[in-house]
Protein backbone atom coordinates (compact mmCIF):
# COMPACT_ATOMS: atom_id res chain seq x y z
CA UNK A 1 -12.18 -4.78 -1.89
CA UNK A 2 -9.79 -1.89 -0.31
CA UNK A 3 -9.52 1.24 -1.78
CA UNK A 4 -6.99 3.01 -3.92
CA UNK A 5 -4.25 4.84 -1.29
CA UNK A 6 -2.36 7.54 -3.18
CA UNK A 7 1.58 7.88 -2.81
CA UNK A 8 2.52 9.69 0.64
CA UNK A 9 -0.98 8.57 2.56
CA UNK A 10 0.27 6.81 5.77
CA UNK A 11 -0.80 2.75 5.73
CA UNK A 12 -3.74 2.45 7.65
CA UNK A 13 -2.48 -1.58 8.32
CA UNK A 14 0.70 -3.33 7.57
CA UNK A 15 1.10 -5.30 4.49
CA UNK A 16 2.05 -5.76 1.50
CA UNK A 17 0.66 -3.00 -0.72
CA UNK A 18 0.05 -3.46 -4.65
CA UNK A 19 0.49 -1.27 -7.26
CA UNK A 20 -2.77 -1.85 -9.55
CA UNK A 21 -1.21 -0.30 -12.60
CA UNK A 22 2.35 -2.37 -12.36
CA UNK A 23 1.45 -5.17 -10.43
CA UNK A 24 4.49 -4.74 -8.05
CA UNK A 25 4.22 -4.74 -4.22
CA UNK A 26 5.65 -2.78 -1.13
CA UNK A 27 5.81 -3.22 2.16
CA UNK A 28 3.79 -0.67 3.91
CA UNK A 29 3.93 0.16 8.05
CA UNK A 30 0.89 0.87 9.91
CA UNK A 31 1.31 4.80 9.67
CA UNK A 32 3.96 5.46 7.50
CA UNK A 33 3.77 7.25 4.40
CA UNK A 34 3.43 4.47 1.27
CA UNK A 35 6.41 4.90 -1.34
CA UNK A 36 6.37 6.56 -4.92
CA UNK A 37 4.55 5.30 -7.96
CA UNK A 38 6.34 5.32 -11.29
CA UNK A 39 3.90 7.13 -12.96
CA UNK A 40 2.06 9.81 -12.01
CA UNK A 41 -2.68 8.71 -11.07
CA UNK A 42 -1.15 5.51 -9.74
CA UNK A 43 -1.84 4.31 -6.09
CA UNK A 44 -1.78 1.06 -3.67
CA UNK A 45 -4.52 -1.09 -2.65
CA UNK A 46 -3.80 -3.79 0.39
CA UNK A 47 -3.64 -7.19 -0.71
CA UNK A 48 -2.39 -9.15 2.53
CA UNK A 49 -2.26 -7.53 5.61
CA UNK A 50 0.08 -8.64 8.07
CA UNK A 51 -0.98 -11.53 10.58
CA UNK A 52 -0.03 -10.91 14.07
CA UNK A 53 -1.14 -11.47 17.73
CA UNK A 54 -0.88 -8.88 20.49
């Protein structure tokens, strides 16, 4: 199981990104800063990293 990111932290993959405490997803970019949480504690854990070949 990933770990909790907070808000700000830049994705370490790229995927969609949950939001424990709502349930909604983002999209994050390998090393972009994740978005905002409605509340304040909240964070993101990866639950499908994007599938791609190089």
């Amino acid at each position: 199981m990933s770990k909790t990111l907070k808000p700000g932290t830049p994705a370490p993959k790229s995927g969609q990104y949950q939001n424990p405490g709502t349930g909604n997803e983002v999209t994050g970019v390998k090393g972009k800063p994740l978005p905002p949480t409605p509340r304040p504690g909240q964070g993101y854990k990866l639950v499908d990293p994007t599938k791609h070949k190089r």
